[in-house]
C-alpha atoms as a PDB file:
ATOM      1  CA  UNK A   1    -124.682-166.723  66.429  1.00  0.00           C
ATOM      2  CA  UNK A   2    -124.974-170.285  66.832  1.00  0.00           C
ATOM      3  CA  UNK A   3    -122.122-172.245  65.095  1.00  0.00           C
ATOM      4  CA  UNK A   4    -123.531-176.080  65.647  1.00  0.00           C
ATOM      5  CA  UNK A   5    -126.818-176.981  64.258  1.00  0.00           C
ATOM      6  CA  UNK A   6    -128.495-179.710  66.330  1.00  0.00           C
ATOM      7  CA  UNK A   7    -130.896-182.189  65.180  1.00  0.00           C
ATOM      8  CA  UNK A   8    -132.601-185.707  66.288  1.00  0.00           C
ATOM      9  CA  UNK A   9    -134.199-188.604  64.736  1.00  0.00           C
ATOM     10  CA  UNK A  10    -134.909-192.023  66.226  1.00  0.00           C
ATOM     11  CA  UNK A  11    -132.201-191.747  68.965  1.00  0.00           C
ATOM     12  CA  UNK A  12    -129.570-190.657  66.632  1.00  0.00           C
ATOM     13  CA  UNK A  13    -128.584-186.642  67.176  1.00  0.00           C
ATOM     14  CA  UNK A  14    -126.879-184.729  64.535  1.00  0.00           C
ATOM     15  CA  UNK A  15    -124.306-182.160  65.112  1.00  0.00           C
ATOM     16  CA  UNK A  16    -123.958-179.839  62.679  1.00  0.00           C
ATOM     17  CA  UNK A  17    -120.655-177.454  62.039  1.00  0.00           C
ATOM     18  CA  UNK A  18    -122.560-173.865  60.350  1.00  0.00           C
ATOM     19  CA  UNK A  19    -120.376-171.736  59.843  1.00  0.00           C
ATOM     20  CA  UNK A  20    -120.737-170.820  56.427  1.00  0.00           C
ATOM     21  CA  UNK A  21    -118.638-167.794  56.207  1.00  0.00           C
ATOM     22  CA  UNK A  22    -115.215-169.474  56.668  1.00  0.00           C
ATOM     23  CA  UNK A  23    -115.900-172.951  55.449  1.00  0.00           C
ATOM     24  CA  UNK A  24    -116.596-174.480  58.716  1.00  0.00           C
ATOM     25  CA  UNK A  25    -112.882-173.597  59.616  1.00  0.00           C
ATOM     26  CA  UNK A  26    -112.307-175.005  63.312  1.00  0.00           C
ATOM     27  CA  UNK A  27    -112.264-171.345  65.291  1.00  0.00           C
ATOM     28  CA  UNK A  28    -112.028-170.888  68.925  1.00  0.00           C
ATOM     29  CA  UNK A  29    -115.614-170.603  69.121  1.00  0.00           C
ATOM     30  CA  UNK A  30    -116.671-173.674  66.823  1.00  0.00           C
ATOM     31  CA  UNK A  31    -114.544-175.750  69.066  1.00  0.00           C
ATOM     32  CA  UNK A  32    -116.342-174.884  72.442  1.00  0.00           C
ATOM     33  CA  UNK A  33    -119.491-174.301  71.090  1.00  0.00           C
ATOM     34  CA  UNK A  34    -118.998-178.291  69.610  1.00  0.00           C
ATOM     35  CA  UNK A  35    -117.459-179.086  73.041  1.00  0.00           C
ATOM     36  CA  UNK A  36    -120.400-178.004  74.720  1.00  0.00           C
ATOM     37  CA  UNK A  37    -123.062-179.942  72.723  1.00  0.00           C
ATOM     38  CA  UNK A  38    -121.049-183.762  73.252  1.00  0.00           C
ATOM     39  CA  UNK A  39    -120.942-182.834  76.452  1.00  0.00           C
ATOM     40  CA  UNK A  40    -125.057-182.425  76.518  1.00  0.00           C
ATOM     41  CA  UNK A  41    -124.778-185.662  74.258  1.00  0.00           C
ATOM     42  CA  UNK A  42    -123.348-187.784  76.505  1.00  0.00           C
ATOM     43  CA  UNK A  43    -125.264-187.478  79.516  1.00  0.00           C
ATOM     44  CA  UNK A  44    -128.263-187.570  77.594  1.00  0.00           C
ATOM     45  CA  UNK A  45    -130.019-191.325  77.814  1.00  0.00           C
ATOM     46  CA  UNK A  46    -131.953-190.774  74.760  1.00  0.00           C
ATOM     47  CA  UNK A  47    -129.277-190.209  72.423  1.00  0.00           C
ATOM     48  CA  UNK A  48    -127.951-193.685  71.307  1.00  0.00           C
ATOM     49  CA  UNK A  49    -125.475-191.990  69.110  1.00  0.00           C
ATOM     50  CA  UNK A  50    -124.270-188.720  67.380  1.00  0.00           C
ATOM     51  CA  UNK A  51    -123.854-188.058  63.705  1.00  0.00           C
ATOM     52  CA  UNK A  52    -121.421-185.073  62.833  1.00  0.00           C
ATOM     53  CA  UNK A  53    -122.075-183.414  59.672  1.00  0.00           C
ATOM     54  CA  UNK A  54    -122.326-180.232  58.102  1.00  0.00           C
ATOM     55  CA  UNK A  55    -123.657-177.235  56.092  1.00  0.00           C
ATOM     56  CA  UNK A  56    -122.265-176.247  53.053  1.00  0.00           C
ATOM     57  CA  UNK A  57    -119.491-177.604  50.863  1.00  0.00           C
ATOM     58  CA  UNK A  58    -116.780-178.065  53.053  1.00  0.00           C
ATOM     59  CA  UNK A  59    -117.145-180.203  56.329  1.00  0.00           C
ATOM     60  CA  UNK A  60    -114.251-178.538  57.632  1.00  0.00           C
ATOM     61  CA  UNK A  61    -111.690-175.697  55.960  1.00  0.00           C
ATOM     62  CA  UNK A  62    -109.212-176.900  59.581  1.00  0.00           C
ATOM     63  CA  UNK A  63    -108.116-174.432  61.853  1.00  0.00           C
ATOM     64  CA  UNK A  64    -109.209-170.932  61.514  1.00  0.00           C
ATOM     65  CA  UNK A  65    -106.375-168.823  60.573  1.00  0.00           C
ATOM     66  CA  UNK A  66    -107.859-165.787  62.070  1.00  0.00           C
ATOM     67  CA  UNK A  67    -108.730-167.132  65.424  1.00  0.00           C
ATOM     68  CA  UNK A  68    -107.244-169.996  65.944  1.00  0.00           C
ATOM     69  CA  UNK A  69    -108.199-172.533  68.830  1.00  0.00           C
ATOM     70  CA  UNK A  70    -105.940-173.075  72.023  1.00  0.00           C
ATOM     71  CA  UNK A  71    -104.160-176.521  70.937  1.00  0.00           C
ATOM     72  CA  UNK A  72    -105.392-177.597  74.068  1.00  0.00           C
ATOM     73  CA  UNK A  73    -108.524-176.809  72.824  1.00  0.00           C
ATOM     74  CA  UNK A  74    -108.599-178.752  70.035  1.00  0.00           C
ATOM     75  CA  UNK A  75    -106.559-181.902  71.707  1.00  0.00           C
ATOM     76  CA  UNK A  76    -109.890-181.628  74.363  1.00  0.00           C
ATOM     77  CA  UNK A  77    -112.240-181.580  71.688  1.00  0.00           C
ATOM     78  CA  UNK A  78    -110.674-184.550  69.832  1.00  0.00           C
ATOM     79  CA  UNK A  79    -110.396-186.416  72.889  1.00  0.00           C
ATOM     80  CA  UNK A  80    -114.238-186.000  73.920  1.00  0.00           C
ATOM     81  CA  UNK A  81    -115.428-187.494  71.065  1.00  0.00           C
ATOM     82  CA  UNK A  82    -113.080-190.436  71.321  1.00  0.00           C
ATOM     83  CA  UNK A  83    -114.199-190.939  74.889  1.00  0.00           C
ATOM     84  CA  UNK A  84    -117.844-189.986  73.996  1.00  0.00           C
ATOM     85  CA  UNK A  85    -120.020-192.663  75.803  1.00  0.00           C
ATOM     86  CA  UNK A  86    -121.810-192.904  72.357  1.00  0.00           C
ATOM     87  CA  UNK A  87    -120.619-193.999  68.919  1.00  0.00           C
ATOM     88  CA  UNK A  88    -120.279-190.559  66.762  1.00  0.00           C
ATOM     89  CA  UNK A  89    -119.883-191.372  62.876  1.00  0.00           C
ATOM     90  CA  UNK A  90    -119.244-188.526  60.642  1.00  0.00           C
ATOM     91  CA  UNK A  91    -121.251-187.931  57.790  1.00  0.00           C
ATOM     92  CA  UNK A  92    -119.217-185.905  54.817  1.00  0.00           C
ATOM     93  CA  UNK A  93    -120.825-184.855  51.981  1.00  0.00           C
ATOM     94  CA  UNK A  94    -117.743-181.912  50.817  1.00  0.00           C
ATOM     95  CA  UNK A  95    -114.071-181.121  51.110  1.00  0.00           C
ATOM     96  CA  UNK A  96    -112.165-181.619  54.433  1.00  0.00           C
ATOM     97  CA  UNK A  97    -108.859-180.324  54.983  1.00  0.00           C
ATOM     98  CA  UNK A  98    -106.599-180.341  57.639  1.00  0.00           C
ATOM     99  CA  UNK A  99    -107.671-180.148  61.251  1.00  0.00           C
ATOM    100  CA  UNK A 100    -110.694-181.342  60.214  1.00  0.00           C
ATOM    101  CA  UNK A 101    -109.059-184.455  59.347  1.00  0.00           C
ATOM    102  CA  UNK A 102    -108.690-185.035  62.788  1.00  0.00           C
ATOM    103  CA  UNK A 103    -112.408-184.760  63.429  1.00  0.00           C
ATOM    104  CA  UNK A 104    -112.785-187.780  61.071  1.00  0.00           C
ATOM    105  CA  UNK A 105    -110.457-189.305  62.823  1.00  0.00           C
ATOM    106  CA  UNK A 106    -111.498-189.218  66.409  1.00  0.00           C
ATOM    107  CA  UNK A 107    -115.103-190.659  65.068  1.00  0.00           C
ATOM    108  CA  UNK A 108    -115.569-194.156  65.441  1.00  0.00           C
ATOM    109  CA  UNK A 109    -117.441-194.621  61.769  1.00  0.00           C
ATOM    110  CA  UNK A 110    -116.688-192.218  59.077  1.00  0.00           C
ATOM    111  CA  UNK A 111    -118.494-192.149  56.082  1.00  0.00           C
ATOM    112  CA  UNK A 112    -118.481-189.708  52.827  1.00  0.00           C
ATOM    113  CA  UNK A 113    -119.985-189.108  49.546  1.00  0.00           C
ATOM    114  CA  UNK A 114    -118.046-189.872  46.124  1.00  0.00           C
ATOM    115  CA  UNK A 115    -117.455-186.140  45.690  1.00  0.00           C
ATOM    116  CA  UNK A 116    -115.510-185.152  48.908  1.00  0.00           C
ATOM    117  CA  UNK A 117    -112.360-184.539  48.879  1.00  0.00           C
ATOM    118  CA  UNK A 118    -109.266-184.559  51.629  1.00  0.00           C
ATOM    119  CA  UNK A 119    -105.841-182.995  52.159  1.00  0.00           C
ATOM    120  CA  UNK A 120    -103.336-182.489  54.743  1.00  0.00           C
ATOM    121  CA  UNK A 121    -102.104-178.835  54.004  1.00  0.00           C
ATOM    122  CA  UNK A 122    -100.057-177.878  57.062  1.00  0.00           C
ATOM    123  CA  UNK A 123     -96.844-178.131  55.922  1.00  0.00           C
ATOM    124  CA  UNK A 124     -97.889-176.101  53.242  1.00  0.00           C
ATOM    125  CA  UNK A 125     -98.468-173.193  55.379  1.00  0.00           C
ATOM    126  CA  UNK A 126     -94.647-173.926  57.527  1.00  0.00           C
ATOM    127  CA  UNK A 127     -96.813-176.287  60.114  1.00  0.00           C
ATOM    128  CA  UNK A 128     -97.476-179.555  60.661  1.00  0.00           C
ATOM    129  CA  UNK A 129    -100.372-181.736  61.885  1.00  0.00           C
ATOM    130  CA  UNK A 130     -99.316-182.518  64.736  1.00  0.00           C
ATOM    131  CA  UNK A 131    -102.405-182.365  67.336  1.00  0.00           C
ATOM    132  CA  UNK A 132    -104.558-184.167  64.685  1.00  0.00           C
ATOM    133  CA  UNK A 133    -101.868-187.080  64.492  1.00  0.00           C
ATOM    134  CA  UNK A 134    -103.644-188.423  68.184  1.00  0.00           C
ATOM    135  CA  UNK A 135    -105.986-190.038  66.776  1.00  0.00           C
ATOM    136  CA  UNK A 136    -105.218-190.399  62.599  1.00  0.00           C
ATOM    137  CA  UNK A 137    -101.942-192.530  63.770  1.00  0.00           C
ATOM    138  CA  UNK A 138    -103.228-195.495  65.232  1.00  0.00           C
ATOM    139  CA  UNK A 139    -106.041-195.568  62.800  1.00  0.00           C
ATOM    140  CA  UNK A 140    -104.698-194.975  59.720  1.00  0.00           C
ATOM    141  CA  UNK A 141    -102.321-196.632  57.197  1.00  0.00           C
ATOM    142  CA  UNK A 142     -98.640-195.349  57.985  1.00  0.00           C
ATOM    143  CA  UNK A 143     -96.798-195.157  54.572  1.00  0.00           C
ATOM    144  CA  UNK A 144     -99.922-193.730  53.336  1.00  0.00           C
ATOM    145  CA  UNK A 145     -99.814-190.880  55.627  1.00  0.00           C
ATOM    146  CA  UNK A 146     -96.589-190.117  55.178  1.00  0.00           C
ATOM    147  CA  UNK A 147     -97.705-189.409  51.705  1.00  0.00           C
ATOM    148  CA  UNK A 148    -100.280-187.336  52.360  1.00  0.00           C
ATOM    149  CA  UNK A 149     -98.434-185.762  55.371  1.00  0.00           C
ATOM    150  CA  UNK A 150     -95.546-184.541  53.822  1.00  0.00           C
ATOM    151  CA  UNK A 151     -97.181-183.243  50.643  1.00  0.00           C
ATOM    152  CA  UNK A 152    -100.125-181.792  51.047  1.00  0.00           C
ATOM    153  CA  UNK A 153    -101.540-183.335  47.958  1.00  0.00           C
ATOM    154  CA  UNK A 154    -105.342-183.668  47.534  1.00  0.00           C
ATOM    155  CA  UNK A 155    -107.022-187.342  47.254  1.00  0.00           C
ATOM    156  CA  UNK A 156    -110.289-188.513  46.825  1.00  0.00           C
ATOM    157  CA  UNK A 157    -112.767-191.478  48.693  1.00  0.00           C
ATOM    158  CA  UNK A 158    -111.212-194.230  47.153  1.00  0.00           C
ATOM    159  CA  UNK A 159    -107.737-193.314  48.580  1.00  0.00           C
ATOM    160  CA  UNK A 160    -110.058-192.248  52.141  1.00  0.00           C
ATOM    161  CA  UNK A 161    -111.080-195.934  52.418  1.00  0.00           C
ATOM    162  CA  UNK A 162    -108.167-197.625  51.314  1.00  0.00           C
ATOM    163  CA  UNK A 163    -105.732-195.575  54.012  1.00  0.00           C
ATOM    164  CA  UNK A 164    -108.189-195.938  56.775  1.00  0.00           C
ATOM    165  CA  UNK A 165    -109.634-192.388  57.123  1.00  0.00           C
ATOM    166  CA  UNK A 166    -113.173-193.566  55.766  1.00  0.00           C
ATOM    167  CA  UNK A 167    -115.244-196.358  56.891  1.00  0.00           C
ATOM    168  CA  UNK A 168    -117.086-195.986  53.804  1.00  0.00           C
ATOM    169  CA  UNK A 169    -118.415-194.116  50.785  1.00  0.00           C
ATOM    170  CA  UNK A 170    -120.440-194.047  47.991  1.00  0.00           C
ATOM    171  CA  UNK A 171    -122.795-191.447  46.031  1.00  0.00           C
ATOM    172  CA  UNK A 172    -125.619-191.273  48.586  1.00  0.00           C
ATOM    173  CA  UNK A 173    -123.742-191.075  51.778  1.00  0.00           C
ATOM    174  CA  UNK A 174    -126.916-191.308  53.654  1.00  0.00           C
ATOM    175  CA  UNK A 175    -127.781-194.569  51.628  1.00  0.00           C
ATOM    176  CA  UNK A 176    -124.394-195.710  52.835  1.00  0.00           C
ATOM    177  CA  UNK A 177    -125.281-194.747  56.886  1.00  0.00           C
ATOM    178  CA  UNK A 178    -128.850-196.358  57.044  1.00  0.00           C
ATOM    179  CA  UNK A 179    -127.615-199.553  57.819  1.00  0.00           C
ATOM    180  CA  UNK A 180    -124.998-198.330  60.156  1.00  0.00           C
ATOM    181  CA  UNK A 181    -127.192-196.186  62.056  1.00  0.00           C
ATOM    182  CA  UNK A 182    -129.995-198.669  62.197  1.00  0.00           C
ATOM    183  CA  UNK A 183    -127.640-201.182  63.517  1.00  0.00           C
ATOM    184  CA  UNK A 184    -126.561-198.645  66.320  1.00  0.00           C
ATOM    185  CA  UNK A 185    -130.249-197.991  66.763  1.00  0.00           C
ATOM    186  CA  UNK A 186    -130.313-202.181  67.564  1.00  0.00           C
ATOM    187  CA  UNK A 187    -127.440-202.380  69.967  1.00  0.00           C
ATOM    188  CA  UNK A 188    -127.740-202.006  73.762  1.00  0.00           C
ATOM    189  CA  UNK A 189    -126.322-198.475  75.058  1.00  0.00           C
ATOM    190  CA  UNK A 190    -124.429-200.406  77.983  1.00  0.00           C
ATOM    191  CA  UNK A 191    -122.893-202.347  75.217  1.00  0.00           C
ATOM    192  CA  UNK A 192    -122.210-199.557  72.752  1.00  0.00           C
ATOM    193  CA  UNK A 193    -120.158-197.710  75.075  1.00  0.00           C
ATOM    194  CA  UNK A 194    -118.530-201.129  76.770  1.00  0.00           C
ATOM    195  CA  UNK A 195    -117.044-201.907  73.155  1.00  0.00           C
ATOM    196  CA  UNK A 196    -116.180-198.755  72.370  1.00  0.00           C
ATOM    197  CA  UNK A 197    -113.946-198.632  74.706  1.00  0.00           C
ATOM    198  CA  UNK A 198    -112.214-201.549  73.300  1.00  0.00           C
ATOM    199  CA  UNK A 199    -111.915-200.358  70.387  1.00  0.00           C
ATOM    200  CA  UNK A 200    -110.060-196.403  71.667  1.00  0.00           C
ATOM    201  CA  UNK A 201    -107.829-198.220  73.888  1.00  0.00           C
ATOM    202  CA  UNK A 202    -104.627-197.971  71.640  1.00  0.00           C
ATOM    203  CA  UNK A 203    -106.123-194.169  70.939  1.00  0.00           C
ATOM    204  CA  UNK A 204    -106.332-192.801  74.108  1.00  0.00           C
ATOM    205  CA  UNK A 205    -103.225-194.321  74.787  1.00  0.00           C
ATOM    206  CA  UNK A 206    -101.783-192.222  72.148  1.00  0.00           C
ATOM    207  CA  UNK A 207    -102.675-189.327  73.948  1.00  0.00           C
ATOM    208  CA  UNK A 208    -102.238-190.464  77.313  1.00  0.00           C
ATOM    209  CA  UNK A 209     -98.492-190.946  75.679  1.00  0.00           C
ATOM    210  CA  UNK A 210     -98.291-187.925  73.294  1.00  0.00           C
ATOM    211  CA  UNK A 211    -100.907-184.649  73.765  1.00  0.00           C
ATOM    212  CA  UNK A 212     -98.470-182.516  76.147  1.00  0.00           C
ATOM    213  CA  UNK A 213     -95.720-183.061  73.439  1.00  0.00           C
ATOM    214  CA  UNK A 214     -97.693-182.409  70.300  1.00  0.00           C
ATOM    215  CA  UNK A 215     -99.623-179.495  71.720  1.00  0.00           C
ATOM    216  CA  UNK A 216     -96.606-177.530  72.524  1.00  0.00           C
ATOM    217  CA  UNK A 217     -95.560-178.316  68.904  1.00  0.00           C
ATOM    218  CA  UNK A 218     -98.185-176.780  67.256  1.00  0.00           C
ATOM    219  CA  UNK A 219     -97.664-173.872  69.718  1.00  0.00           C
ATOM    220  CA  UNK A 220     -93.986-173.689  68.261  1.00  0.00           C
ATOM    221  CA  UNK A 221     -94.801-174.218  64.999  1.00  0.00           C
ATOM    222  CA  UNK A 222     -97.416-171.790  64.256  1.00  0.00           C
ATOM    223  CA  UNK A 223     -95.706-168.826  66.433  1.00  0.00           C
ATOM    224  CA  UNK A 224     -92.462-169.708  64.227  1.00  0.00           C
ATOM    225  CA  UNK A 225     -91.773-166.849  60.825  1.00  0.00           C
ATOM    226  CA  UNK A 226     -92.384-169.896  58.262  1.00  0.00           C
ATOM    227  CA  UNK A 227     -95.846-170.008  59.792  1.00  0.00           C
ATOM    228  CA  UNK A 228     -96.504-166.357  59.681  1.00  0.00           C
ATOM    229  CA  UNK A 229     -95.406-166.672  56.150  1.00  0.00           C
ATOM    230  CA  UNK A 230     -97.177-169.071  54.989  1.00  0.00           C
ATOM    231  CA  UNK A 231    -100.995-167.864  56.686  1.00  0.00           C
ATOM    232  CA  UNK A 232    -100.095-164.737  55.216  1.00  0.00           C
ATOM    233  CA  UNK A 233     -99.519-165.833  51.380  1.00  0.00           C
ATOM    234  CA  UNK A 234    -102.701-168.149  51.900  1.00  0.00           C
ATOM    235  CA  UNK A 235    -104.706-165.258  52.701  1.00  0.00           C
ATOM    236  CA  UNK A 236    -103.381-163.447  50.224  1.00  0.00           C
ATOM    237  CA  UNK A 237    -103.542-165.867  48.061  1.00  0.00           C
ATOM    238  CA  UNK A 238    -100.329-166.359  46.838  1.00  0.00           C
ATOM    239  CA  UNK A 239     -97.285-169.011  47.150  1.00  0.00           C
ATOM    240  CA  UNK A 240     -95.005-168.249  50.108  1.00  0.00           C
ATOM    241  CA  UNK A 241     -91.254-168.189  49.060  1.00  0.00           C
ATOM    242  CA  UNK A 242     -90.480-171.667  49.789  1.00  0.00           C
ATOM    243  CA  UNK A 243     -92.479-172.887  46.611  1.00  0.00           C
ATOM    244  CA  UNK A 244     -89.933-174.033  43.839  1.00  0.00           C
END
């Protein structure tokens, strides 16, 4: 079953997560399946730059309870598409939560539709986002993530912008990208990818810095009993004893 849709227009390839039956939740196999086509991206002359999207309501549910990714894994995947050769700009049209807040955040341009919504809902499972923080840290407004860190709370575009997790949004989020992609389409590959590195330095520093310690974190954290706890009442559907 393939998991990543692949499409191409005018120099411009889309990546799309598929996999319906969990929401686009970031599995083991999502991750290297997505691994494996920015890989193909980047050595590919043709493709000026890479869109990631997605099927269905959700862009991304975050990590998939029932088969998880290796943190390493995931601290790989983010890191590729910071380092990507290419500019990749995520196009959002549902809900993201969690990990896949760090998707948007390793993109260089993210962009959504009025309707989607975000949340950081680790710690209310007993975990934290700790992996994801590589590249949402440098690029995003501090006191505002602590906000949305600590409490899990649901916000909507405007907040996305305002903190630093969007580029941009508006009703027609492909309205909103034309001009974006066409100016991609305009720009020089040597120069795309020259700038771009500019513009990671202070993020790949982060992990450079920070990935061993994180990553053994999340290992911690989601072996630990509040974490067991909490995936179990979510998949039950119920509120895990800590809830007052």
């Amino acid at each position: 079953m393939t998991l990543i849709g692949r499409t191409r227009a005018r120099g411009v390839e889309s990546l799309s997560l598929d996999s319906p039956h969990n929401r686009n939740a970031l599995s083991a196999a999502l991750v290297a399946e997505l691994a494996d086509a920015l890989t193909d991206c980047g050595k590919d002359g043709d493709i000026r730059a890479v869109v990631l999207t997605h099927t269905g309501n959700t862009f991304s549910a975050g990590a998939d309870l029932r088969d998880p990714p290796p943190p390493d894994a995931l601290v790989g995947l983010l890191r590729q598409i910071v380092e990507l050769p290419k500019p990749v700009v995520a196009r959002v049209t549902g809900h993201v939560r969690a990990g896949g807040l760090g998707l948007l955040g390793a993109c260089d341009i993210a962009a959504a539709s009025s309707e989607a919504t975000f949340a950081f809902t680790e710690v209310r499972i007993g975990v934290a986002p700790a992996v994801i923080s590589l590249p949402l840290l440098p690029r995003t407004d501090p006191r505002a993530l602590a906000r949305h860190y600590l409490t899990g709370e649901r916000f909507d575009v405007a907040e996305a912008v305002r903190i630093g997790l969007l580029t941009v949004a508006g009703d027609d989020v492909d309205a909103v990208l034309e001009p974006i992609l066409d100016g991609l389409r305009r720009a020089s590959p040597q120069a795309l990818a020259e700038t771009k590195q500019l513009l990671t330095a202070r993020v790949l520093e982060a992990f450079d810095r920070d990935a061993a310690d994180l990553t053994a974190l999340s290992a911690r954290l989601f072996a630990s009993a509040d974490a067991r706890e909490g995936m179990t009442a979510f998949l039950e559907r119920r509120d895990p004893p800590w809830v007052l």
